[in-house]
Protein backbone atom coordinates (compact mmCIF):
# COMPACT_ATOMS: atom_id res chain seq x y z
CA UNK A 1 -10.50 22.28 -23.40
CA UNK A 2 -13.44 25.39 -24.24
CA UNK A 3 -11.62 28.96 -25.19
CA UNK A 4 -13.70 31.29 -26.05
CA UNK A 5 -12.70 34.87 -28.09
CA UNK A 6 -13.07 38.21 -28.33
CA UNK A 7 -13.88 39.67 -31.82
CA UNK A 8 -13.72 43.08 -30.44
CA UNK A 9 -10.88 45.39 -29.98
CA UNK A 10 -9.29 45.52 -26.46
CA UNK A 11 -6.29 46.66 -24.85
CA UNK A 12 -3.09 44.19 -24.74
CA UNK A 13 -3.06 42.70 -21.50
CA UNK A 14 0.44 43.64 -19.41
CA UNK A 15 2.96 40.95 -18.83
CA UNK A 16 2.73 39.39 -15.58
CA UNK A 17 5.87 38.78 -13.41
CA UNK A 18 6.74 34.85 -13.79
CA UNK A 19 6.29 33.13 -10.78
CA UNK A 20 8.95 31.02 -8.97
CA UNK A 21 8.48 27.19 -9.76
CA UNK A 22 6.98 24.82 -6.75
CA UNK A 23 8.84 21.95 -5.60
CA UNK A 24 6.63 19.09 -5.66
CA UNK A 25 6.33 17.41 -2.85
CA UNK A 26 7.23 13.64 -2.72
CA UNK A 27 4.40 10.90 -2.86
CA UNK A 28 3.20 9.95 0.19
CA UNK A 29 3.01 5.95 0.50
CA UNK A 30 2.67 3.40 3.47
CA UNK A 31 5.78 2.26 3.51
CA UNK A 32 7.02 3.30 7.11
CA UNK A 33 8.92 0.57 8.55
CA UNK A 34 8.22 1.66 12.15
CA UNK A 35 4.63 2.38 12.05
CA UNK A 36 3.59 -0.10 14.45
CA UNK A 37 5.79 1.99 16.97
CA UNK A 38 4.26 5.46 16.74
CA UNK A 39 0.61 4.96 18.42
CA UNK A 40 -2.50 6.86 17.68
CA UNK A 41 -0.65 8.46 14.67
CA UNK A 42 -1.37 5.67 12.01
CA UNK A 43 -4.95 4.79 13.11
CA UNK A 44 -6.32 6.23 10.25
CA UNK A 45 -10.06 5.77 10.38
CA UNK A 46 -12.28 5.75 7.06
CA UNK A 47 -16.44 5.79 6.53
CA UNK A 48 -19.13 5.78 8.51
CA UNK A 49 -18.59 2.53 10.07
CA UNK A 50 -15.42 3.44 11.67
CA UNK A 51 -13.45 1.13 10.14
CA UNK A 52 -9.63 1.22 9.33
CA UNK A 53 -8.35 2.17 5.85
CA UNK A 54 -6.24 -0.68 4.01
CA UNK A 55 -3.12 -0.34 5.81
CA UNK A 56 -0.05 -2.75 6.74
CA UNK A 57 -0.47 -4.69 10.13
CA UNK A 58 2.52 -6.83 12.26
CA UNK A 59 2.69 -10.66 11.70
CA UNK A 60 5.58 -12.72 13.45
CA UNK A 61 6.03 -15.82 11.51
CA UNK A 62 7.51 -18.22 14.64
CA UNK A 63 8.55 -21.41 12.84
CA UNK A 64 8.45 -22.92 16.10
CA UNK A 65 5.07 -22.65 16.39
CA UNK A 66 4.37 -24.16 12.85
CA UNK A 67 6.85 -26.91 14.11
CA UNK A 68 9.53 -26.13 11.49
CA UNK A 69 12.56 -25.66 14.01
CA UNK A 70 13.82 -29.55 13.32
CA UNK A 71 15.03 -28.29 9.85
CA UNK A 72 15.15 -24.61 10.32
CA UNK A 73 18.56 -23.50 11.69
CA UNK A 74 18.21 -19.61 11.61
CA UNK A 75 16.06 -17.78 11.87
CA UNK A 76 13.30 -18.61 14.83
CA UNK A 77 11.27 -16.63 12.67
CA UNK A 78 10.30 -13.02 10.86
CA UNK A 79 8.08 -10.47 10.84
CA UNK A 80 6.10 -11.28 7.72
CA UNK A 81 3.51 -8.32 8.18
CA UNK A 82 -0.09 -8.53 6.42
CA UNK A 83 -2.45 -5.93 4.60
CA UNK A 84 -6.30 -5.23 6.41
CA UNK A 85 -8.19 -2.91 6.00
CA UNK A 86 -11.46 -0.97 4.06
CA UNK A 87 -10.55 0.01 0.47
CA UNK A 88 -13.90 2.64 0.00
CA UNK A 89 -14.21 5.32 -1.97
CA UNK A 90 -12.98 8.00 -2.82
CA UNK A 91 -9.47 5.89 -2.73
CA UNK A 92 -6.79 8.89 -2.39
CA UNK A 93 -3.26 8.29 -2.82
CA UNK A 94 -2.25 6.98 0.42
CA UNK A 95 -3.95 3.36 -0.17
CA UNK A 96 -2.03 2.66 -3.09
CA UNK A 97 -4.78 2.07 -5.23
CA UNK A 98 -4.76 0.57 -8.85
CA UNK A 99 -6.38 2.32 -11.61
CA UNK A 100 -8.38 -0.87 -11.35
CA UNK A 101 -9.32 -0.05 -7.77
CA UNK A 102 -10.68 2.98 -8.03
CA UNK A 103 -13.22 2.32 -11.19
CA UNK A 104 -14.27 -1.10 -9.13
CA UNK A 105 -14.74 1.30 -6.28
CA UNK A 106 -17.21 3.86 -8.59
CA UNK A 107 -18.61 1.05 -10.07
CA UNK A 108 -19.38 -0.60 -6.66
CA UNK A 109 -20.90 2.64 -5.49
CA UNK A 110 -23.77 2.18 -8.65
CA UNK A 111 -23.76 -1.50 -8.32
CA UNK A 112 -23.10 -2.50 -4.87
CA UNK A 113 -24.56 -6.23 -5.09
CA UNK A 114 -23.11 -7.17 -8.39
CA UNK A 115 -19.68 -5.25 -7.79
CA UNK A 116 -17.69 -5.93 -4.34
CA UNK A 117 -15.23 -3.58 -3.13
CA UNK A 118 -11.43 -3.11 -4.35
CA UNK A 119 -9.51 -5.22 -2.03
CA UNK A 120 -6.39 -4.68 0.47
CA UNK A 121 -3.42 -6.36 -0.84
CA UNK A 122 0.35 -6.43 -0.67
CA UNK A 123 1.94 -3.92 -3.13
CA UNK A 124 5.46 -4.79 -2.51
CA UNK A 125 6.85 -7.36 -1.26
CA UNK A 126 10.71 -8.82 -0.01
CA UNK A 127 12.45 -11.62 0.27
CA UNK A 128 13.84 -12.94 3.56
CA UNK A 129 16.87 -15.43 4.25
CA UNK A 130 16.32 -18.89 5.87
CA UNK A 131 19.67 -21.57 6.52
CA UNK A 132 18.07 -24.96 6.85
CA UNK A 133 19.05 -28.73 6.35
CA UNK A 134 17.45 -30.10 3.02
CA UNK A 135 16.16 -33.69 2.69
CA UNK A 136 19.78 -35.02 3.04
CA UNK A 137 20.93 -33.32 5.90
CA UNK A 138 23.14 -30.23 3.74
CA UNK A 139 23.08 -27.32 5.23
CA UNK A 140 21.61 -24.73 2.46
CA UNK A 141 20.95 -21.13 2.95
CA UNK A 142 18.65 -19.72 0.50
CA UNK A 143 16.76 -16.55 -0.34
CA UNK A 144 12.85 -16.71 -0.55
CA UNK A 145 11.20 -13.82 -2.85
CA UNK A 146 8.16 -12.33 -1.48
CA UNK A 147 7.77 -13.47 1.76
CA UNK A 148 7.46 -9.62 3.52
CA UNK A 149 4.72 -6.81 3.10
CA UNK A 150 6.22 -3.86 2.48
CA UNK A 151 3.47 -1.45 1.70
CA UNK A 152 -0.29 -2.37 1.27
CA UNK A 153 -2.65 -1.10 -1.30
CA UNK A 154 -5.72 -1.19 -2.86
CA UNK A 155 -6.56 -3.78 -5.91
């Protein structure tokens, strides 16, 4: 921080009126559970290639399809979601973006053959609930940790 002084006299400045405090508004994430639902509004377009920012995109998991139904009782499957999307600078605060991120992104910028971009990632995650029989036929219902995107960000 520069002050600078004055070393002549002056007048004594009048006391201004104190003004009202602002609310701060609260943080903006990607975290919308319903995003995929609301068209047009989340197709958020970033640099001159047109490309999407790092966002969070649908995935149904269908453990029929991966053949798991002869030991999975419930459920057929879940929406597991994934994270896409371009992570360039300037990262603002809507990607999520490490401290991390953003120098790799200004270093990237300098050096963009020796340094690649940050990368979209999960940034929280939750579990999800699966009943299934276990090697000797028990029925077992048990909690896996991370197994849903809940917000993507920049790493």
């Amino acid at each position: 921080m520069v002050t600078f002084f004055s070393a002549s006299p002056s007048s004594i400045r009048a006391p201004r009126a104190a003004r009202p405090l602002k609310r701060r508004q609260p943080k903006k994430t990607n975290e919308l559970p319903h995003a995929n639902k609301l068209p047009g509004i989340f197709d958020v377009v970033h640099g001159s290639h047109g490309r999407q920012v790092c966002r969070r995109h649908e995935l149904y998991v269908s453990f029929q399809d991966l053949g798991w139904l002869d030991w999975v009782i419930a459920p057929q499957g879940y929406s597991a979601y994934y994270c896409e999307g371009e992570c360039s600078f300037p990262l603002d605060s809507c990607m999520n973006a490490t401290n991390h991120a953003i120098l790799q992104s200004l270093v990237h910028l300098m050096k963009p053959d020796a340094v690649p971009k940050a990368c979209c990632a999960p940034t929280k995650l939750s579990a999800t609930s699966v009943l299934y029989y276990d090697s000797s036929n028990n029925v077992i219902l048990r909690k896996h940790r991370n197994m849903v995107v809940k917000a993507c960000g920049c790493h």
